[in-house]
Protein backbone atom coordinates (compact mmCIF):
# COMPACT_ATOMS: atom_id res chain seq x y z
CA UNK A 1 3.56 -9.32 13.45
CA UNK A 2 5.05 -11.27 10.53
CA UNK A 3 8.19 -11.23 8.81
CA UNK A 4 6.54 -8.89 5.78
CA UNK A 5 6.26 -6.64 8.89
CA UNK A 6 9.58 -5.56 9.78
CA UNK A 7 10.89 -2.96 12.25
CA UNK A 8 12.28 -1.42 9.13
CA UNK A 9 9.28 -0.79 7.90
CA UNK A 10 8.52 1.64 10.66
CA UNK A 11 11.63 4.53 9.56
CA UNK A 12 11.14 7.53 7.80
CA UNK A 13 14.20 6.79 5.25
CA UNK A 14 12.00 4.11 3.76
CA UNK A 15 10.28 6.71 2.13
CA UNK A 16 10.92 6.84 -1.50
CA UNK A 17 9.82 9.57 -3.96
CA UNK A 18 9.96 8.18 -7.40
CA UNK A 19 8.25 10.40 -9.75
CA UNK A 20 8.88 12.99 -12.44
CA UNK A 21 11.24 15.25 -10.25
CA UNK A 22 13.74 11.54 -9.49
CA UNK A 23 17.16 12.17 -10.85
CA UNK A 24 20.24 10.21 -10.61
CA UNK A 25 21.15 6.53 -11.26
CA UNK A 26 19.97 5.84 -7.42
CA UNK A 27 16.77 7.00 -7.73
CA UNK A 28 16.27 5.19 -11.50
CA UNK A 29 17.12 1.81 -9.51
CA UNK A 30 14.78 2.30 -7.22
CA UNK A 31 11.97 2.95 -9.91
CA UNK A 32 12.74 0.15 -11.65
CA UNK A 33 12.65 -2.04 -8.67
CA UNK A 34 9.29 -1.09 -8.04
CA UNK A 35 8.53 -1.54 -12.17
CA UNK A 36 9.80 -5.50 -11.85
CA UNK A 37 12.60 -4.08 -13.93
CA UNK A 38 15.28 -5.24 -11.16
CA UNK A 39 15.00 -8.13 -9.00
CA UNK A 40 16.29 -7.46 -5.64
CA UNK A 41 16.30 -10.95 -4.32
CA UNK A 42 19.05 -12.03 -7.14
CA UNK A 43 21.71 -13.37 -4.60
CA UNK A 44 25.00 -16.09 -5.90
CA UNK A 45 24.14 -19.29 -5.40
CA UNK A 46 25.44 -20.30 -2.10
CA UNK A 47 26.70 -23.99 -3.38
CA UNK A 48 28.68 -22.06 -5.91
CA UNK A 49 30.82 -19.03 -4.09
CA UNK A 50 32.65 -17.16 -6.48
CA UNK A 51 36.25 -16.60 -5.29
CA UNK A 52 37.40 -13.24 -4.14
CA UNK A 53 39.94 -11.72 -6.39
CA UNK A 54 43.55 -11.96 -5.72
CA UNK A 55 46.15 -9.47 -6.46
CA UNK A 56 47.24 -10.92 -9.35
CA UNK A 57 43.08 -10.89 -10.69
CA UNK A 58 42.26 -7.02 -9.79
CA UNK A 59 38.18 -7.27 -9.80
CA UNK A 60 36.71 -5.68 -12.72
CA UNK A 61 36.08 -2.01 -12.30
CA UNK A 62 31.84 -1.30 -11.05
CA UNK A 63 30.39 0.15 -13.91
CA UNK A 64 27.57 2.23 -13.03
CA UNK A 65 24.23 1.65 -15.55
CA UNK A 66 24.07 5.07 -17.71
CA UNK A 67 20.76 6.39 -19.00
CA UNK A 68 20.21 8.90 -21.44
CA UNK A 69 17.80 11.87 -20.57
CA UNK A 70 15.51 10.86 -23.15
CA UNK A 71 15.23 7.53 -21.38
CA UNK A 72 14.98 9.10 -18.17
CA UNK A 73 11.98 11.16 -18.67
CA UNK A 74 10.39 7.70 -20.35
CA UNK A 75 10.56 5.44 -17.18
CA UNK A 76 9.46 8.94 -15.10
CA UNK A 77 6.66 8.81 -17.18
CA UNK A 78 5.71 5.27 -17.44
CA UNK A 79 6.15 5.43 -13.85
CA UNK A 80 3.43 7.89 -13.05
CA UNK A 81 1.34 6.27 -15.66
CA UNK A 82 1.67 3.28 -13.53
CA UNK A 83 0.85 5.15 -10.44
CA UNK A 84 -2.45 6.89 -12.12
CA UNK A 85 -3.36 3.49 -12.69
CA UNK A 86 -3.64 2.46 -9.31
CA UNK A 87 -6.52 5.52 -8.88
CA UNK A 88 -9.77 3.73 -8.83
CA UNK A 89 -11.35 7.59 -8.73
CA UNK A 90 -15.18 6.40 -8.97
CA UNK A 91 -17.88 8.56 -7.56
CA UNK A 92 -19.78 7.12 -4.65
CA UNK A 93 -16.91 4.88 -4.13
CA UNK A 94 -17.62 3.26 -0.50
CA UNK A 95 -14.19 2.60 -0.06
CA UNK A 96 -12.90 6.09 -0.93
CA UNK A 97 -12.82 9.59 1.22
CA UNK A 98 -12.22 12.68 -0.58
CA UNK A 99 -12.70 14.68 -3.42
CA UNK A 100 -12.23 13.27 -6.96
CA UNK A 101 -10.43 16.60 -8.12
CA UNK A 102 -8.06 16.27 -5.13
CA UNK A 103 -4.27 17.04 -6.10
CA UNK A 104 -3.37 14.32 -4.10
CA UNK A 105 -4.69 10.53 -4.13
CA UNK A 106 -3.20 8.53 -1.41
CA UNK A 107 -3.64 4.48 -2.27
CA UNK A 108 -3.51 2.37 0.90
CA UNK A 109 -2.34 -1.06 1.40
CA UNK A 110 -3.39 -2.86 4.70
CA UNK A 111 -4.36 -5.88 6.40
CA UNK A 112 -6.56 -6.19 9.61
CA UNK A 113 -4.17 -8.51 11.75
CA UNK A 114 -1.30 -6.30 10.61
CA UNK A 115 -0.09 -4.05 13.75
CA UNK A 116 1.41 -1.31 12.08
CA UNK A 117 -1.98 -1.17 10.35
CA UNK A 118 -3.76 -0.52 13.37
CA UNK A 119 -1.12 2.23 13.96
CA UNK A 120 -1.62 3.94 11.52
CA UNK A 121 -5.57 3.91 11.53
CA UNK A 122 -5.25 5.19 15.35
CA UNK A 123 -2.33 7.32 15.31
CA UNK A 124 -2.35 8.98 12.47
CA UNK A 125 -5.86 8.33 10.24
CA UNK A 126 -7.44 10.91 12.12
CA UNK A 127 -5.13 13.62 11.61
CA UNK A 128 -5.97 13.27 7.76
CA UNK A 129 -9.20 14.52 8.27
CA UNK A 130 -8.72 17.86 7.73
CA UNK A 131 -6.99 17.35 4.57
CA UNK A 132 -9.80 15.17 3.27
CA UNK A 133 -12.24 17.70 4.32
CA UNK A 134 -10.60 20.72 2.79
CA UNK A 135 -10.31 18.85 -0.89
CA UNK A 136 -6.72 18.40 -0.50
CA UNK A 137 -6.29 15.02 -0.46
CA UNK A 138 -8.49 11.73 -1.88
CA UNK A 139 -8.27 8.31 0.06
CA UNK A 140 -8.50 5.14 -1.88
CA UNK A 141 -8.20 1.94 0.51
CA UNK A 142 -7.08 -1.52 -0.84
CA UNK A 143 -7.31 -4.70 0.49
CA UNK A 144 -3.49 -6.35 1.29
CA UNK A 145 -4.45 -9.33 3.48
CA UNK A 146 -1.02 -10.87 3.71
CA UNK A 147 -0.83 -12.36 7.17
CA UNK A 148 -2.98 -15.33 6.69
CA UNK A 149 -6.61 -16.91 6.32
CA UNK A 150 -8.25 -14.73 9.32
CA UNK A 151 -7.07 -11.70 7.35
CA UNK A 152 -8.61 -12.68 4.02
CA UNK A 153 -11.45 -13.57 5.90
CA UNK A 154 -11.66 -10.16 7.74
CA UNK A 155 -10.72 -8.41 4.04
CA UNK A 156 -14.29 -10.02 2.71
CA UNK A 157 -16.11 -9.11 6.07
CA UNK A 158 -15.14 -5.64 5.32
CA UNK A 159 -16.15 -5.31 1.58
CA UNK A 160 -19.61 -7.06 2.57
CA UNK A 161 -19.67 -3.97 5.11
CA UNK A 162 -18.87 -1.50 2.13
CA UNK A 163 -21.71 -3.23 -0.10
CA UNK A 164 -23.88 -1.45 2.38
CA UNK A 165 -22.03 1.84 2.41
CA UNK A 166 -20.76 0.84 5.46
CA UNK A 167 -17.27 0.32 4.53
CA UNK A 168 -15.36 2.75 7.66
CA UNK A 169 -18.16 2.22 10.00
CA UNK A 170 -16.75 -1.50 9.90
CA UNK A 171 -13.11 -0.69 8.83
CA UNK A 172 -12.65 1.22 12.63
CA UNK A 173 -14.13 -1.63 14.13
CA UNK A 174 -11.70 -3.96 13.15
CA UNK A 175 -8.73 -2.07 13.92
CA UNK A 176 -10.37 -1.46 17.29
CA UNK A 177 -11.38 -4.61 18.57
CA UNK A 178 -10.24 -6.93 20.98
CA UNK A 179 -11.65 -10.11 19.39
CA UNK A 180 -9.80 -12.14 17.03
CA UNK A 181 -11.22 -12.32 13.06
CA UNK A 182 -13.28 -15.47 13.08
CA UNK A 183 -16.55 -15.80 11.38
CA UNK A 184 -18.34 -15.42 14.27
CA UNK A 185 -16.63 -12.51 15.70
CA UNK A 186 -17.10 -10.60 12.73
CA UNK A 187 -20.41 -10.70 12.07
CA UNK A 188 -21.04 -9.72 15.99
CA UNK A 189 -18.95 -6.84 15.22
CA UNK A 190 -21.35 -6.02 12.07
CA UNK A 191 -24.34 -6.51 14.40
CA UNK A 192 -23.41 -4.51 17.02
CA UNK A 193 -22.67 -2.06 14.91
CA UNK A 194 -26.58 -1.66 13.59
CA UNK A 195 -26.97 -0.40 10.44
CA UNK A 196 -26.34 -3.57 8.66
CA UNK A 197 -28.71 -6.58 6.61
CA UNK A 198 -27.16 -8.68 8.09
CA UNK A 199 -28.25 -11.58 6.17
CA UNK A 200 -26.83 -10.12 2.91
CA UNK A 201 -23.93 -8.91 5.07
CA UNK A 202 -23.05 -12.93 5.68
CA UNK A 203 -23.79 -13.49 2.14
CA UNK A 204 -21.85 -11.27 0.85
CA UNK A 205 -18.80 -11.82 3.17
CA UNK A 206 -19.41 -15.59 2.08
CA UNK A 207 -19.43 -14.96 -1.46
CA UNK A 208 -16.78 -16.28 -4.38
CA UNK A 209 -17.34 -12.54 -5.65
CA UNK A 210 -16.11 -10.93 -2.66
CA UNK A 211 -13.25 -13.06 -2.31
CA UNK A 212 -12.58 -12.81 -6.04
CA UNK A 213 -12.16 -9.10 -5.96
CA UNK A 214 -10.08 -9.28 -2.57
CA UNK A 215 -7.78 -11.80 -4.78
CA UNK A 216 -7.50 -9.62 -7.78
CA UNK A 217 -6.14 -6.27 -5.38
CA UNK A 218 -4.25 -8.76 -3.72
CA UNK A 219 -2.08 -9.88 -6.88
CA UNK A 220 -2.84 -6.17 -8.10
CA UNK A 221 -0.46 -5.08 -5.36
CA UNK A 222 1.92 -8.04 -5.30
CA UNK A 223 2.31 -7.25 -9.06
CA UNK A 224 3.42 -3.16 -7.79
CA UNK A 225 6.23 -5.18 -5.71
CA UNK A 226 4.13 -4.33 -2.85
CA UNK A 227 4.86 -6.98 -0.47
CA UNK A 228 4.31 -5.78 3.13
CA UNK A 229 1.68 -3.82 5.70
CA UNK A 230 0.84 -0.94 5.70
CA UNK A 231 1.69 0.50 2.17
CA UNK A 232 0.59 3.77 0.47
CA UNK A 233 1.25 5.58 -2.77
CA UNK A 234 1.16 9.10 -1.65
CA UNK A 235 0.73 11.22 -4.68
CA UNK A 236 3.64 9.98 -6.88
CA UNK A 237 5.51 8.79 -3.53
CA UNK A 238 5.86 5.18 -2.53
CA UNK A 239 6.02 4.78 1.34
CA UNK A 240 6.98 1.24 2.24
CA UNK A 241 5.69 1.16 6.04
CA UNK A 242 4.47 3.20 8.68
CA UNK A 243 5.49 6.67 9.74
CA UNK A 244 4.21 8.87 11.58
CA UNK A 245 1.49 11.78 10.97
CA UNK A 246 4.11 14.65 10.74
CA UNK A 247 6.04 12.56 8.48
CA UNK A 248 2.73 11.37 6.43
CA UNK A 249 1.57 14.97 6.16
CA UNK A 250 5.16 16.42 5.15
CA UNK A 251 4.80 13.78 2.23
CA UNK A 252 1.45 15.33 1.18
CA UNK A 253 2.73 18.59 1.09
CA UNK A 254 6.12 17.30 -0.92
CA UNK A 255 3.30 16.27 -3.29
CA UNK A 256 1.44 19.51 -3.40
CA UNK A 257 4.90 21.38 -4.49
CA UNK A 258 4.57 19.05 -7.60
CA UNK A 259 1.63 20.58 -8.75
């Protein structure tokens, strides 16, 4: 697990519901630290400490940042703008389950040597099912690989795999294997698996194309301030991290009381 992977990542208070219904200068901060509008690693710098006030120099009074209503409402809806953005919402999409009417569209972010991934594809993927099945929900998966070369590499594996409509078929396989993500490993694990060409499977996974597009949702996602595994845009939530299915579902239905 790397450092993007924090224990943090794994608590339910990381969830954080920033659409139309935020209110309160909290919530705004939090929106606009997912818009790039704050930075949240501005620190002092350390060679130049700025001296604690002394009774004679009371510290300023902490102003809290004011917004109007007007300009409220704007960043709520430049912020779901943003999030409809993310929606990829193309029929036949290999890497999407669900409806393409669904009320809710849950964007994933994940990478294949990420633990918490593999969590949440075993302990809590499953239980989705029903909610994909009944129309209610609409899964859109993106590539994230941020823990190193044999993730990338995995990443391209995978969208060789969905090239041939075999995107899940391959995407369980990963999270439940043993072997580590070398080249060779992973096109055994397309072999085995049987339903593959394989020699436009190792093209493909080979391909500047492939890795192009793996690139592009990479920055795509750094660009959302999305810098850890797993991550998903629940309806008009941002969840930062795992959590569990109860949790995940109780987001879904926060979602559905939107509508």
């Amino acid at each position: 697990m790397s450092n993007s992977e924090s224990k943090s990542q794994g608590s339910s208070s990381k969830i954080v519901i920033f659409a139309a219904l935020i209110v309160g200068a909290v919530a705004m901060v939090v929106v606009g630290m997912f818009l790039g509008l704050f930075d949240s690693e501005d620190k002092a710098d350390p060679a130049e400490p700025v001296p604690a006030p002394t009774a004679a120099e009371p510290a300023p009074p902490t102003q809290e940042p004011t917004m109007s209503p007007e300009e409220i409402a704007e960043m709520e809806r430049q912020t779901m703008e943003l999030i409809d953005a993310q929606h990829r919402l193309i029929d036949g999409d290999p890497r999407a389950l669900g409806a393409l009417d669904a009320p809710v569209v849950i964007e994933t972010y994940k990478d294949y040597n990420c633990g918490y991934c593999q969590a949440f594809h075993i302990d809590v993927f499953g239980e989705l099912q029903p909610l994909i099945d009944d129309g209610t929900i609409r899964i859109e998966q993106n590539f994230m690989p941020v823990l190193g070369e044999a993730s990338f590499l995995a990443a391209k594996a995978a969208l060789a795999a969905a090239n041939q409509n075999g995107f899940w078929e391959y995407d369980h396989a990963l999270y439940t294997t043993t072997l580590e993500k070398t080249p060779e490993n992973l096109l055994a694990i397309a072999e085995e698996l049987g339903i593959f060409d394989m020699a436009q499977f190792e093209a493909d996974m080979n391909s500047e194309e492939t890795a192009a597009i793996i690139q592009s949702e990479y920055e795509n996602a750094m660009s959302l301030g999305i810098t850890g595994t797993p991550a998903f845009l629940i309806g008009y939530s941002y969840v930062p991290g795992y959590i569990e299915a109860d949790q995940f579902i109780s987001v879904i239905e926060s979602e559905l009381n939107r509508k």
